[in-house]
N, C-alpha and C. Protein backbone atom coordinates (compact mmCIF):
# COMPACT_ATOMS: atom_id res chain seq x y z
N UNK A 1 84.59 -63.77 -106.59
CA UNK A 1 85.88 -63.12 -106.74
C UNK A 1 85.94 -61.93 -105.78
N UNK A 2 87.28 -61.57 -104.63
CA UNK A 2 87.41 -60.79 -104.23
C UNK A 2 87.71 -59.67 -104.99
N UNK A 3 87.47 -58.55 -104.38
CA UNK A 3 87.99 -56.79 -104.77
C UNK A 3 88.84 -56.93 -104.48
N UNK A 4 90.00 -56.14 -105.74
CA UNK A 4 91.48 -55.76 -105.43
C UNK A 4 91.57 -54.67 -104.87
N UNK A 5 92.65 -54.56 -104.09
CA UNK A 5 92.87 -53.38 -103.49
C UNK A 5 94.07 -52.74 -103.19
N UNK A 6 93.71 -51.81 -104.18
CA UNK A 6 95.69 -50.85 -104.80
C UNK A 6 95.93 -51.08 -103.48
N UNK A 7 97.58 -51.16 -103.64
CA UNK A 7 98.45 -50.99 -102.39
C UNK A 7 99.52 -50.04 -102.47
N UNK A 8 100.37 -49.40 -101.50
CA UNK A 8 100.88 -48.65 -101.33
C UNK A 8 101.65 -47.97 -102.64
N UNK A 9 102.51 -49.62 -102.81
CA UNK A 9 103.53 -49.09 -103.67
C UNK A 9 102.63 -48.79 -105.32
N UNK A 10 101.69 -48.93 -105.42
CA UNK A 10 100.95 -48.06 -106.42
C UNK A 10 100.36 -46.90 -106.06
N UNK A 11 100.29 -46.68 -105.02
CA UNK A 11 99.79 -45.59 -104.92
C UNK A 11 100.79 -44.00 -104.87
N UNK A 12 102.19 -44.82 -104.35
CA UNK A 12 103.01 -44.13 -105.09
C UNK A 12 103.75 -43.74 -106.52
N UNK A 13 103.46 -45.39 -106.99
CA UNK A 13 103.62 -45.07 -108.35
C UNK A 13 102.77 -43.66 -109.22
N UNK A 14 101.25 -43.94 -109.03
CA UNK A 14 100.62 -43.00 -109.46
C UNK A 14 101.07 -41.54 -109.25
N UNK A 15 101.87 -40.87 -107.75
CA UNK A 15 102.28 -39.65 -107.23
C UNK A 15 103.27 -39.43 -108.06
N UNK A 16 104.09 -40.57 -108.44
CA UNK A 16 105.48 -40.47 -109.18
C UNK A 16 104.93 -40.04 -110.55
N UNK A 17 104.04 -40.68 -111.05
CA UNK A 17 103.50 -40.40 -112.25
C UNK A 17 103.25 -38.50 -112.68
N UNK A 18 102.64 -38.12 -111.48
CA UNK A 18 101.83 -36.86 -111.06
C UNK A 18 102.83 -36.09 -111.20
N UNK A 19 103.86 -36.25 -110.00
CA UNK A 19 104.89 -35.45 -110.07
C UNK A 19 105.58 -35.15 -111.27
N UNK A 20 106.31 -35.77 -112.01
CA UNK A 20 106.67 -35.59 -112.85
C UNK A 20 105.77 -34.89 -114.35
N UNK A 21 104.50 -34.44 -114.23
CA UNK A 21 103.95 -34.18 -115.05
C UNK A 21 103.53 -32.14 -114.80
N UNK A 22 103.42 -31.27 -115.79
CA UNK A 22 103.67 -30.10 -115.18
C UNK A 22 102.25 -29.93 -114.53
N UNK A 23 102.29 -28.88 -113.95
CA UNK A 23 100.66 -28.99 -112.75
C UNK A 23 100.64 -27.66 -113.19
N UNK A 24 99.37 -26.93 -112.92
CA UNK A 24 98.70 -25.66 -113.22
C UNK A 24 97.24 -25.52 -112.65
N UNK A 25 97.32 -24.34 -111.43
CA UNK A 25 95.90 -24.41 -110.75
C UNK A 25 95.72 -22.76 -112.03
N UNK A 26 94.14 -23.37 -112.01
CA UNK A 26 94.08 -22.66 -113.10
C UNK A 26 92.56 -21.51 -112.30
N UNK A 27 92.64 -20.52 -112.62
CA UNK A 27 91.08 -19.76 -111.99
C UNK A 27 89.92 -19.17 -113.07
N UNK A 28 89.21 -19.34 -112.81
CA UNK A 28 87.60 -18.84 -114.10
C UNK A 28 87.15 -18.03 -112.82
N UNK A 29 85.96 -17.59 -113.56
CA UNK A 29 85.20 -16.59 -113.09
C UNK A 29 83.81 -17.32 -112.84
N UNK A 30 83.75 -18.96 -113.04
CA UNK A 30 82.65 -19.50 -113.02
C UNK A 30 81.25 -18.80 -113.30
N UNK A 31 80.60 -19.19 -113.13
CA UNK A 31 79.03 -17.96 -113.26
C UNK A 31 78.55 -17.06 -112.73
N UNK A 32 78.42 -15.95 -112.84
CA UNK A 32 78.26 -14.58 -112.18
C UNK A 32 76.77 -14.94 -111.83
N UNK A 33 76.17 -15.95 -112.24
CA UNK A 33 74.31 -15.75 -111.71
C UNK A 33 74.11 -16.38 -110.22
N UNK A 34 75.81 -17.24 -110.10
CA UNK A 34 75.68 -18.34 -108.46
C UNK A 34 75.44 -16.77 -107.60
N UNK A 35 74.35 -17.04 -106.79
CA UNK A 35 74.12 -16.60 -105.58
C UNK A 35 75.04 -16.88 -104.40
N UNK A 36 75.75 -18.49 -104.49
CA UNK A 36 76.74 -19.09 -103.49
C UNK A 36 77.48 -20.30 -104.49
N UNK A 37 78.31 -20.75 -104.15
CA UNK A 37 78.39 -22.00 -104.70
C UNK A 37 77.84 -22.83 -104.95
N UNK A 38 78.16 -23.69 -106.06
CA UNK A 38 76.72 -25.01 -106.21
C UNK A 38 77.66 -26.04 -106.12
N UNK A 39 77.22 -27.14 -105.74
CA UNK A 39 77.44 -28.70 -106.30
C UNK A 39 78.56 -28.69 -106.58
N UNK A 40 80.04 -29.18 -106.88
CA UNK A 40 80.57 -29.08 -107.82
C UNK A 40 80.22 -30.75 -108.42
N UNK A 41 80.43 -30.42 -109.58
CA UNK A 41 79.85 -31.88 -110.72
C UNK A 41 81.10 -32.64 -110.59
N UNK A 42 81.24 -33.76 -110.78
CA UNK A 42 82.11 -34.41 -111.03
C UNK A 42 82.73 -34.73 -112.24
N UNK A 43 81.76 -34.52 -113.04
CA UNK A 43 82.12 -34.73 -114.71
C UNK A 43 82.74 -33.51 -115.63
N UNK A 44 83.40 -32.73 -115.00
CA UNK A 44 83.96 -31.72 -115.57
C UNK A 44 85.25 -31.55 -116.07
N UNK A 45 85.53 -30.86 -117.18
CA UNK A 45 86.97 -31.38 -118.36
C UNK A 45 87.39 -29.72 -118.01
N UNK A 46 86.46 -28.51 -118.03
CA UNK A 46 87.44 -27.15 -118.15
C UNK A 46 86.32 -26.43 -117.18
N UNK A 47 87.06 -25.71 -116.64
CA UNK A 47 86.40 -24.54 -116.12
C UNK A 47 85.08 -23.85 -116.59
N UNK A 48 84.36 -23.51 -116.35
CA UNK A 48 83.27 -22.69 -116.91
C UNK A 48 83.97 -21.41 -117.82
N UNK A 49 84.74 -20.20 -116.90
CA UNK A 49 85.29 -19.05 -117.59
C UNK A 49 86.60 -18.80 -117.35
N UNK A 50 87.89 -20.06 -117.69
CA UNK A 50 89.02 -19.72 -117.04
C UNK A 50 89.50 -18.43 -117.27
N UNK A 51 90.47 -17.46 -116.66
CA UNK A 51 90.98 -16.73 -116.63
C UNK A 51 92.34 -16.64 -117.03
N UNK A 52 92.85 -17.60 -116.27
CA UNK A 52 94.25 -18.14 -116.44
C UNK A 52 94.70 -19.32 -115.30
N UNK A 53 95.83 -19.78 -115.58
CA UNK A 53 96.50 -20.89 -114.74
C UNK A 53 97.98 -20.43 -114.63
N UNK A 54 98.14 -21.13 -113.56
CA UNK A 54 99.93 -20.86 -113.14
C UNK A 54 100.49 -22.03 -112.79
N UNK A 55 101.27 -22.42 -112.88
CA UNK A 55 102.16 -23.44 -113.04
C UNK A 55 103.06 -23.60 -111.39
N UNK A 56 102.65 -24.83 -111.06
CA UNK A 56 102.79 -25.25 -109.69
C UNK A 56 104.57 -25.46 -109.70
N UNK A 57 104.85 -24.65 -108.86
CA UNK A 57 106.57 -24.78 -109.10
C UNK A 57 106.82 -24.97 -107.50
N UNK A 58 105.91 -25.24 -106.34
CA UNK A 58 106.17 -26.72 -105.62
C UNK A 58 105.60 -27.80 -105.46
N UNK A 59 106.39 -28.94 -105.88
CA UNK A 59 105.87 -30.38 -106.14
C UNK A 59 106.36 -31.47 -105.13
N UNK A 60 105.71 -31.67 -104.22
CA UNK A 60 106.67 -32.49 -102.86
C UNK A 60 105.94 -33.60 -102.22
N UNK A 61 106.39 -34.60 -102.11
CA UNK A 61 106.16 -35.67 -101.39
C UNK A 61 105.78 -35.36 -99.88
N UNK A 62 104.52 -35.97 -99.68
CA UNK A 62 104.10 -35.31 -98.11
C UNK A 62 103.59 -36.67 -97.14
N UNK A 63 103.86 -36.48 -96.14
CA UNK A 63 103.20 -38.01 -95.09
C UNK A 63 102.29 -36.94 -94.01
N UNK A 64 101.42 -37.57 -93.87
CA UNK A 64 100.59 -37.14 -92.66
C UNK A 64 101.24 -36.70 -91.22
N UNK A 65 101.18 -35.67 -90.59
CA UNK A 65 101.74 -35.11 -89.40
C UNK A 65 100.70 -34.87 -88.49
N UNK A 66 101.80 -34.15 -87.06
CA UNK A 66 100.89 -33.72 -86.42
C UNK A 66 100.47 -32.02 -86.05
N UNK A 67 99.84 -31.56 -85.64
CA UNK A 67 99.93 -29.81 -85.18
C UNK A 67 101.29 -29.79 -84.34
N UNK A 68 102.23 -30.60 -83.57
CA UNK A 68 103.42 -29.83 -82.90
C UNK A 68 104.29 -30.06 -84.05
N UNK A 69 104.18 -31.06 -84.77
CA UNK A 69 105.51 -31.12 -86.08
C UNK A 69 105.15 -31.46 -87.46
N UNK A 70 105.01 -29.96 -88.53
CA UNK A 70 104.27 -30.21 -89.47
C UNK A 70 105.24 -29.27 -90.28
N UNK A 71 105.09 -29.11 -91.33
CA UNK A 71 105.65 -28.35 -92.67
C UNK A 71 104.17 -27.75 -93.45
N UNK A 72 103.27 -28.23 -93.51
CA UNK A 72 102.33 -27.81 -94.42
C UNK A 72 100.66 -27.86 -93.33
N UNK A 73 99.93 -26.89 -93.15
CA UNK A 73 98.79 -27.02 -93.10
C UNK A 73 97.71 -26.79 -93.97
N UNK A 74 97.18 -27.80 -94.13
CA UNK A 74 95.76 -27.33 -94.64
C UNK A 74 94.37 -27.35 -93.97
N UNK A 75 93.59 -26.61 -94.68
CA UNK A 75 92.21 -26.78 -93.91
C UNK A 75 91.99 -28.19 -93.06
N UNK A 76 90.87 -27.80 -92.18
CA UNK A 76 90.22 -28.34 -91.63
C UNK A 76 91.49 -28.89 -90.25
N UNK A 77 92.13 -28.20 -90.46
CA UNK A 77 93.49 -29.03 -89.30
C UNK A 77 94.21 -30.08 -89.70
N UNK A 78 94.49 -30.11 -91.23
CA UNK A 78 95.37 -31.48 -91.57
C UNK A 78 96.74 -30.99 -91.98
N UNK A 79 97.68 -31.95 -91.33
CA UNK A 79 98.93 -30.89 -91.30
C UNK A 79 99.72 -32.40 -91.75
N UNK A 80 100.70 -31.94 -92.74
CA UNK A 80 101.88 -33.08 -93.23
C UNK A 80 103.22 -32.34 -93.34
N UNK A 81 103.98 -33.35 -93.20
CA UNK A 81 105.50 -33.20 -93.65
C UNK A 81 105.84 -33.35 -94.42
N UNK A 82 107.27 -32.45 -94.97
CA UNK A 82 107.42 -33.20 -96.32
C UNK A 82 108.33 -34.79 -95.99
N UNK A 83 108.41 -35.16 -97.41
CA UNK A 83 109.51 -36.42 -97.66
C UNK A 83 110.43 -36.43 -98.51
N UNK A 84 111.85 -36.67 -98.25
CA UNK A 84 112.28 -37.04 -99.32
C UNK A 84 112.46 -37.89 -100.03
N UNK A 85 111.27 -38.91 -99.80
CA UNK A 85 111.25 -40.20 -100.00
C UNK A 85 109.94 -39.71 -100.92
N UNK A 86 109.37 -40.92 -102.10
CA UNK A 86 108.16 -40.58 -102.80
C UNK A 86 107.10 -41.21 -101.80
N UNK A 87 105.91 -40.92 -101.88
CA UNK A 87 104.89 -41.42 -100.85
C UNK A 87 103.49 -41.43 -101.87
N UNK A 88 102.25 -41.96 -101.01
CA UNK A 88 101.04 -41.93 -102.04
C UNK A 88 100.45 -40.10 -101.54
N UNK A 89 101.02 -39.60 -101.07
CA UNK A 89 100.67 -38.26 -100.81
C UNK A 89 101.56 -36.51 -101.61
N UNK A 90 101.11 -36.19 -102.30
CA UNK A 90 101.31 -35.26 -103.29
C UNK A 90 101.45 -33.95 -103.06
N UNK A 91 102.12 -32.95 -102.67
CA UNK A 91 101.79 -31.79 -101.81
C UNK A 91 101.97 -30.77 -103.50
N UNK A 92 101.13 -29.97 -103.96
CA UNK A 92 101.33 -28.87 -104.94
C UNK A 92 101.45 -27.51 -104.40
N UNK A 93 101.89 -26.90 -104.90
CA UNK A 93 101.50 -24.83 -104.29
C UNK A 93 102.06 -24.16 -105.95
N UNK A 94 100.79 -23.38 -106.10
CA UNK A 94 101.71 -22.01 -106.82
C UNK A 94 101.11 -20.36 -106.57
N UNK A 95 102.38 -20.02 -107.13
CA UNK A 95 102.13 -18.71 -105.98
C UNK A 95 101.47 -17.55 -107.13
N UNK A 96 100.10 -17.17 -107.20
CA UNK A 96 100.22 -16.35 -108.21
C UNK A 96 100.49 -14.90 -108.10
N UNK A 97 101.45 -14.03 -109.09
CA UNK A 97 101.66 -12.70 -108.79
C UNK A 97 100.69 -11.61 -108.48
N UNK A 98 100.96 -10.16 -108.48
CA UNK A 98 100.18 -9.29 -108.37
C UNK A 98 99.23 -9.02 -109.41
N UNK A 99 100.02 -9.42 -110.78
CA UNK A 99 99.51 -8.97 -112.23
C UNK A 99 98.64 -9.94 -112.29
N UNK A 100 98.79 -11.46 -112.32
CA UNK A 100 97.95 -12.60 -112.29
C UNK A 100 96.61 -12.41 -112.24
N UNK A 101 95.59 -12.04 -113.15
CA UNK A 101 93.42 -12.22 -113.05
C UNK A 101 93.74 -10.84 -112.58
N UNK A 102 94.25 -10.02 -112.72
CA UNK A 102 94.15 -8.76 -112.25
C UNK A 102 92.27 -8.01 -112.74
N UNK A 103 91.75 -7.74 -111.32
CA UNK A 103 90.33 -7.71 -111.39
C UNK A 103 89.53 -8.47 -111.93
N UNK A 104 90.04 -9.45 -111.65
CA UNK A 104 88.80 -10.44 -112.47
C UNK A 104 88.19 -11.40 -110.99
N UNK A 105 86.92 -11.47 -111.21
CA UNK A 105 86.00 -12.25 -109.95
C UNK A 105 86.42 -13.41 -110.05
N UNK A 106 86.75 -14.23 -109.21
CA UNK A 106 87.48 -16.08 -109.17
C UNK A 106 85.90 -16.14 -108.60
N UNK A 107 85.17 -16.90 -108.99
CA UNK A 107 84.57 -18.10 -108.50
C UNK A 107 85.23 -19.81 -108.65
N UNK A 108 86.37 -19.99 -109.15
CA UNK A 108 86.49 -21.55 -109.70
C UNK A 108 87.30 -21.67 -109.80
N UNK A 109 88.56 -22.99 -108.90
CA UNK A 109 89.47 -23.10 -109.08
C UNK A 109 89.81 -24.51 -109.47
N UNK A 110 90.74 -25.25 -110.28
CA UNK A 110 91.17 -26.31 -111.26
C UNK A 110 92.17 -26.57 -111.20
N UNK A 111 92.45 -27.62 -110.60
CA UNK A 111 94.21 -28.00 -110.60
C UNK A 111 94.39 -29.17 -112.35
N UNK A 112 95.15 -28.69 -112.82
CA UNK A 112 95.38 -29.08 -114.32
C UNK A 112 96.63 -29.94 -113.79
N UNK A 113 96.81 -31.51 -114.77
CA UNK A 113 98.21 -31.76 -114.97
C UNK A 113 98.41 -31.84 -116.84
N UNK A 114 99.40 -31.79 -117.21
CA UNK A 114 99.80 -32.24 -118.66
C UNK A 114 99.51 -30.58 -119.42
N UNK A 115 99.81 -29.40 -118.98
CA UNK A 115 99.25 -28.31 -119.92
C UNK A 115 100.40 -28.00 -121.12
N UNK A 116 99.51 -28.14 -122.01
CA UNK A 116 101.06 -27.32 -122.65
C UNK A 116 100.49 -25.90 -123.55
N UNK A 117 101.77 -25.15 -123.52
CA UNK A 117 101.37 -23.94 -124.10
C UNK A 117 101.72 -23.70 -125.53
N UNK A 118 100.83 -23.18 -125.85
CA UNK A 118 101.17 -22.78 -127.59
C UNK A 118 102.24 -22.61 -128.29
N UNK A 119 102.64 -22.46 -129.59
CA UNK A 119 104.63 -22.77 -130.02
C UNK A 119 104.40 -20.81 -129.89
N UNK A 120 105.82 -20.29 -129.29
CA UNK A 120 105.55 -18.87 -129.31
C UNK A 120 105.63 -18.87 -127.99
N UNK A 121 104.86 -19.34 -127.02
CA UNK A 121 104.71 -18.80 -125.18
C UNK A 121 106.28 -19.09 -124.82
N UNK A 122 107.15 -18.08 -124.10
CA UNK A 122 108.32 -18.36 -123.70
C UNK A 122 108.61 -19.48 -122.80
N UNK A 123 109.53 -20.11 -123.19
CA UNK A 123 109.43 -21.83 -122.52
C UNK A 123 109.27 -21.52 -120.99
N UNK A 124 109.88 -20.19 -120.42
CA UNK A 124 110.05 -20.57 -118.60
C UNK A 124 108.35 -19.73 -118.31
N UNK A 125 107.52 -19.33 -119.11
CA UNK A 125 106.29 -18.65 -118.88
C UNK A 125 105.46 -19.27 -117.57
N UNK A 126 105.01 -18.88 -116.68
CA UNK A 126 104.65 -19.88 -115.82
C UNK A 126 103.41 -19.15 -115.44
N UNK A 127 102.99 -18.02 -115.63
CA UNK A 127 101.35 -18.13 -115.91
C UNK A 127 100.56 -17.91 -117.44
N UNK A 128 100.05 -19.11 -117.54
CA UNK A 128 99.43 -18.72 -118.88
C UNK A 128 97.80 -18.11 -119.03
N UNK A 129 97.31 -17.39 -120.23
CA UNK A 129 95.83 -16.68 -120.53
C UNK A 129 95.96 -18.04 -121.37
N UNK A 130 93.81 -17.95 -121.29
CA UNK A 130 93.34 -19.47 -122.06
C UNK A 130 93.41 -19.38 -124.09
N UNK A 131 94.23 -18.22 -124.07
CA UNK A 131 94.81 -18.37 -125.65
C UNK A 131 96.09 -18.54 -125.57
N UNK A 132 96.82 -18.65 -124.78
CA UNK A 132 98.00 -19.36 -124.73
C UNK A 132 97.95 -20.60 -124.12
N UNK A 133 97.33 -21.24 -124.14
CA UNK A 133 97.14 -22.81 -123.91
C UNK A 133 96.75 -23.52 -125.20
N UNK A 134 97.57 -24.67 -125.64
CA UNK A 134 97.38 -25.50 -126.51
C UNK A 134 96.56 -26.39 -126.25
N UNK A 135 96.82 -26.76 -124.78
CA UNK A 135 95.97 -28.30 -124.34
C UNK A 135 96.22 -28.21 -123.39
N UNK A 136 95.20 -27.93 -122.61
CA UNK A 136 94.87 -27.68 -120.91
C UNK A 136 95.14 -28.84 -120.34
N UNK A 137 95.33 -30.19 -120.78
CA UNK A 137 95.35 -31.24 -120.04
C UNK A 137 94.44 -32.25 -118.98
N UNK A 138 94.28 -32.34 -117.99
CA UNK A 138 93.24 -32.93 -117.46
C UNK A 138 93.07 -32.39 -116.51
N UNK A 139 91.77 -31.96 -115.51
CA UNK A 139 91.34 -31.59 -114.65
C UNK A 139 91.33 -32.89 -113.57
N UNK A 140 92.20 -32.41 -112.49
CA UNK A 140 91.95 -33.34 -111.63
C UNK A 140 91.21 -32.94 -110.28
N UNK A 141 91.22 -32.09 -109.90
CA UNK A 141 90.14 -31.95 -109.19
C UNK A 141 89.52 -30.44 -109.24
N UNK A 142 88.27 -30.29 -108.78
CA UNK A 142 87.57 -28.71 -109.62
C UNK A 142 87.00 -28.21 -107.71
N UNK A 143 86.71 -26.61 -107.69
CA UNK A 143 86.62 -25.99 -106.49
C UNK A 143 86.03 -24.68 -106.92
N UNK A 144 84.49 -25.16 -105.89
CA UNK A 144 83.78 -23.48 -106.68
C UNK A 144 83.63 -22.85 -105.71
N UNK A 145 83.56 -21.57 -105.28
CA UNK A 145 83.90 -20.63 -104.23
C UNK A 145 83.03 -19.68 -104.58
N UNK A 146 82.98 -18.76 -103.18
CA UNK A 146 82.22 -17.41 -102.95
C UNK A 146 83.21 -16.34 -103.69
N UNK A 147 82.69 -15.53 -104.80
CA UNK A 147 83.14 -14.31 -105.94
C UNK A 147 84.39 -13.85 -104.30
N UNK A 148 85.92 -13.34 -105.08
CA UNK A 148 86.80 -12.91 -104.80
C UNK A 148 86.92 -12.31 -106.11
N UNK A 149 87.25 -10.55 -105.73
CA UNK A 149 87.96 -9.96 -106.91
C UNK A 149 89.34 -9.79 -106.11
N UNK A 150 90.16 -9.69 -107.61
CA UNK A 150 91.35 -10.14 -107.83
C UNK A 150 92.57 -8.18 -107.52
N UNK A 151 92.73 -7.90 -106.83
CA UNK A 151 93.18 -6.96 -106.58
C UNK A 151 94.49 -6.20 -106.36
N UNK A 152 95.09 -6.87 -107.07
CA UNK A 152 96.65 -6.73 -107.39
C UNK A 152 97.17 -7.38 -106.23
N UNK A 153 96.91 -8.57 -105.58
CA UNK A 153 97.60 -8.91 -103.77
C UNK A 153 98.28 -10.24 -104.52
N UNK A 154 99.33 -10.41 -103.75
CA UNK A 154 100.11 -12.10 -104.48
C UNK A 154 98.95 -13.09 -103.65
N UNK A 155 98.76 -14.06 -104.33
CA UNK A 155 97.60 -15.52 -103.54
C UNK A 155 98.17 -16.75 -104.28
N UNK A 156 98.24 -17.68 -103.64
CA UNK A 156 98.55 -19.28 -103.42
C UNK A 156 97.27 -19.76 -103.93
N UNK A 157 97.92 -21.04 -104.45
CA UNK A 157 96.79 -22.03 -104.36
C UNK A 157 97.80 -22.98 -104.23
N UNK A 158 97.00 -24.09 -103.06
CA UNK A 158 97.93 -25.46 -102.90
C UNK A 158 96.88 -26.66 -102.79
N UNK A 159 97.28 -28.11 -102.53
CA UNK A 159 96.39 -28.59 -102.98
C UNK A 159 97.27 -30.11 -102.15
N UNK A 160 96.94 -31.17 -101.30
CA UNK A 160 97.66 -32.39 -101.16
C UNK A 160 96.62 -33.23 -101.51
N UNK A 161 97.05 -34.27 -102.40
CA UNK A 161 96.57 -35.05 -103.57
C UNK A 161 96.73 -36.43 -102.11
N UNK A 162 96.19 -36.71 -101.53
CA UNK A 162 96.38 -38.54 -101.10
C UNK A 162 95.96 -39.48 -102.09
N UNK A 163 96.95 -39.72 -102.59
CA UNK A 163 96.59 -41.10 -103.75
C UNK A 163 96.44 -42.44 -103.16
């Protein structure tokens, strides 16, 4: 028996799926004993020491570009456009404020989908503390980093998902 092999139009299905579900990059303080980053594991459900999460309020369909005509760069030199069409490519960003982990060391960052917040958190709340989370939802992908303290400056986190 041959291997199946998802094709496009599932692979947009799955983005469609994504999209529509709320997103939240979430930051911990991971372990103060890392000397540097380790490993990240693959088998991981929550953060080591979240801090808090913010709620991704851009959600956009992206196709692969080039450096003269791009909308989005990310590391390593990979640059996409958006679409207004759905695609198997996922573009997230949220922007967190000044107040946001205020002094707190980020080692660890967590893009969450499905969070929901406790009955009480104001419905438009869009950064939540890990006692205002009911159900963090699923970790879809995890990112451990060199200690950043948190210093009242606005910072992004974005993230393109190729499904």
């Amino acid at each position: 028996m041959t291997a199946a092999v998802l094709q496009d139009a599932g692979r947009i299905a799955l983005a469609k799926a994504l999209a529509a579900m709320p997103a939240h990059f979430a930051w911990g303080r991971g372990d103060g004993a890392w000397p540097a980053p380790p490993a990240v594991p693959s088998n991981r459900t929550t953060l080591l020491a979240e801090v808090g999460r913010r709620l991704a309020t851009i959600v956009r369909y992206v196709v692969p570009a080039t450096e003269a005509d791009f909308d989005v760069e990310m590391d390593a030199k990979q640059f996409y456009k958006f679409s207004a069409d759905p695609t198997p490519y996922l573009y997230l960003r949220a922007e967190f404020s000044t107040d946001d982990a205020l002094n707190e060391e980020i080692r660890e960052c967590g893009l969450f989908f499905g969070t929901v917040a406790k009955a009480g958190v104001s419905a438009g709340q869009r950064y939540l503390k890990p006692e205002q989370v009911q159900d963090a939802g699923f970790i879809y992908h995890l990112t451990y980093r060199s200690k950043a303290t948190r210093e009242g400056q606005k910072a992004y986190e974005e993230a393109v998902l190729p499904l």
